[in-house]
C-alpha atoms as a PDB file:
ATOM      1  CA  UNK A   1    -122.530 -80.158 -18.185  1.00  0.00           C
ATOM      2  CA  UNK A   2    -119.928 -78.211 -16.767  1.00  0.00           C
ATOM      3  CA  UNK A   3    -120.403 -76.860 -13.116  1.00  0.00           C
ATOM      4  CA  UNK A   4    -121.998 -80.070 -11.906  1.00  0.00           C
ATOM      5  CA  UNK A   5    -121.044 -83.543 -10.483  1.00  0.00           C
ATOM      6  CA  UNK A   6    -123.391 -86.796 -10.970  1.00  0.00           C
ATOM      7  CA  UNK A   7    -124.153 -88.353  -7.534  1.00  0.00           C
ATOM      8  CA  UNK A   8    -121.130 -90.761  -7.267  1.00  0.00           C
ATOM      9  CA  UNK A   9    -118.534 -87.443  -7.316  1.00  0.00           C
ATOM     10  CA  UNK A  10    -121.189 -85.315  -5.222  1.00  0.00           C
ATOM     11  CA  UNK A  11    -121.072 -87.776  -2.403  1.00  0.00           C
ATOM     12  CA  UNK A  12    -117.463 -88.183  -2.247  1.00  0.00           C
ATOM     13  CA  UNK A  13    -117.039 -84.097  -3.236  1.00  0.00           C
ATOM     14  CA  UNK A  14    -119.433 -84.218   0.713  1.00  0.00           C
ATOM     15  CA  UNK A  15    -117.644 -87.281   2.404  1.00  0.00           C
ATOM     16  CA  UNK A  16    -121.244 -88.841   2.338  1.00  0.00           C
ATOM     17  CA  UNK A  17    -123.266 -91.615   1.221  1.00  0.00           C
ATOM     18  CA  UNK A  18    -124.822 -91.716  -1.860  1.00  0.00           C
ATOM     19  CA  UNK A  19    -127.680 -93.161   0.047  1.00  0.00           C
ATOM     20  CA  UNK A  20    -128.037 -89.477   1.968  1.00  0.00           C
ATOM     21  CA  UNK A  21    -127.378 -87.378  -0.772  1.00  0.00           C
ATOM     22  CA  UNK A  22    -130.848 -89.384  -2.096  1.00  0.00           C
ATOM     23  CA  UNK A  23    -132.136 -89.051   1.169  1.00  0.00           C
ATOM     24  CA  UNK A  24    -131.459 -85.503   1.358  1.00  0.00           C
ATOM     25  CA  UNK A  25    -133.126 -85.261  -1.974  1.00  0.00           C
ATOM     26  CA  UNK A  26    -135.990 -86.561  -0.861  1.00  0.00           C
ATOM     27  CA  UNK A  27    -136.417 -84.594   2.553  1.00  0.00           C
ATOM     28  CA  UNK A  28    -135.668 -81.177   0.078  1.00  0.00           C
ATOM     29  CA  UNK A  29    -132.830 -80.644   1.636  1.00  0.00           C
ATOM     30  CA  UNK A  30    -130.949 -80.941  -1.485  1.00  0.00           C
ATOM     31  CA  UNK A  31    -131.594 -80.455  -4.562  1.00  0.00           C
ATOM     32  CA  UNK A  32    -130.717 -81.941  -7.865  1.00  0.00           C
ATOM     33  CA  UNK A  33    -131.300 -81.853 -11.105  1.00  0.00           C
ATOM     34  CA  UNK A  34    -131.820 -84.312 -13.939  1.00  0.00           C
ATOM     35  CA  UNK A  35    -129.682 -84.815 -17.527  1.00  0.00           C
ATOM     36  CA  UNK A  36    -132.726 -85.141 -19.931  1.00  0.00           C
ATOM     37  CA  UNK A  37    -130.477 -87.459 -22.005  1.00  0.00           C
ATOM     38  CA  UNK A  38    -129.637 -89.946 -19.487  1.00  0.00           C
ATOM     39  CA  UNK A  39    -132.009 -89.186 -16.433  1.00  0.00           C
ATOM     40  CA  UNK A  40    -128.465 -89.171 -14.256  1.00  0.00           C
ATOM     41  CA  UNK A  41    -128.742 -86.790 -10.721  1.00  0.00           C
ATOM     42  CA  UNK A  42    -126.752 -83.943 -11.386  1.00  0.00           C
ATOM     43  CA  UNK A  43    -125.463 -81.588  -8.496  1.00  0.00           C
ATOM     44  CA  UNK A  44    -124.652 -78.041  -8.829  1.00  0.00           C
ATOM     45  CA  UNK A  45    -121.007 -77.529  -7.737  1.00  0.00           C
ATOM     46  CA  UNK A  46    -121.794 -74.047  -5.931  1.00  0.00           C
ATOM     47  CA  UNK A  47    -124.825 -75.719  -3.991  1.00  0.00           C
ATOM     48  CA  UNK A  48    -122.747 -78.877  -2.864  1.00  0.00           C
ATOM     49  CA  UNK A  49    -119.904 -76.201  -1.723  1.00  0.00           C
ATOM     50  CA  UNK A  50    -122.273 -74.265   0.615  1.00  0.00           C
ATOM     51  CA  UNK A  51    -124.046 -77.321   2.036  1.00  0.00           C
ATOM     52  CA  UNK A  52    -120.329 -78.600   2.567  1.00  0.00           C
ATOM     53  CA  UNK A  53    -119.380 -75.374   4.302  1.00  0.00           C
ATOM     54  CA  UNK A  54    -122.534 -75.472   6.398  1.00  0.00           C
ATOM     55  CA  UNK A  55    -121.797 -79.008   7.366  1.00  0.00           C
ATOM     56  CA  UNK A  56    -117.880 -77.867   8.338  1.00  0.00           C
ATOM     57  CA  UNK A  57    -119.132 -75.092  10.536  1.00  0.00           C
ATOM     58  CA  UNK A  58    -121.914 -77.205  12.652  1.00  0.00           C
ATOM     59  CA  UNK A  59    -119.612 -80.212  13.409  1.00  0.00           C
ATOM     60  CA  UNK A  60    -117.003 -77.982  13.837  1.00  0.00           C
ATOM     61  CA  UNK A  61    -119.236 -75.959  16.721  1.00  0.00           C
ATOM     62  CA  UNK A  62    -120.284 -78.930  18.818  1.00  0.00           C
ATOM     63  CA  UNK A  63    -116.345 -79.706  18.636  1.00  0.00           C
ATOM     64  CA  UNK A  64    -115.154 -77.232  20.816  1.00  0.00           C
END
């Protein structure tokens, strides 16, 4: 499926855990989606790019 990454490439694609990215899952902050061939997690690109960009701009607030 083009346009998403499986949980391995999602956490490194957010410099996380793939621990969090299940725990985000599981708090609904996240969501993801599931190949109905091999039941893998499957994150869309577009979400994991906003959630990254919302994650730059907090960290990058209690920086300054």
């Amino acid at each position: 499926m083009t346009g998403y990454l499986k949980i391995g490439q999602a956490a490194k694609f957010l410099g996380v855990s793939i621990g969090a990215l299940r725990l985000w899952e599981k708090t609904k902050k996240i969501e993801c989606f599931r190949d109905p061939l091999s039941k893998y997690r499957l994150y869309k690109i577009s979400v994991l790019q906003k959630l990254k960009d919302s994650r730059k701009k907090k960290y990058n607030k209690t920086a300054k």
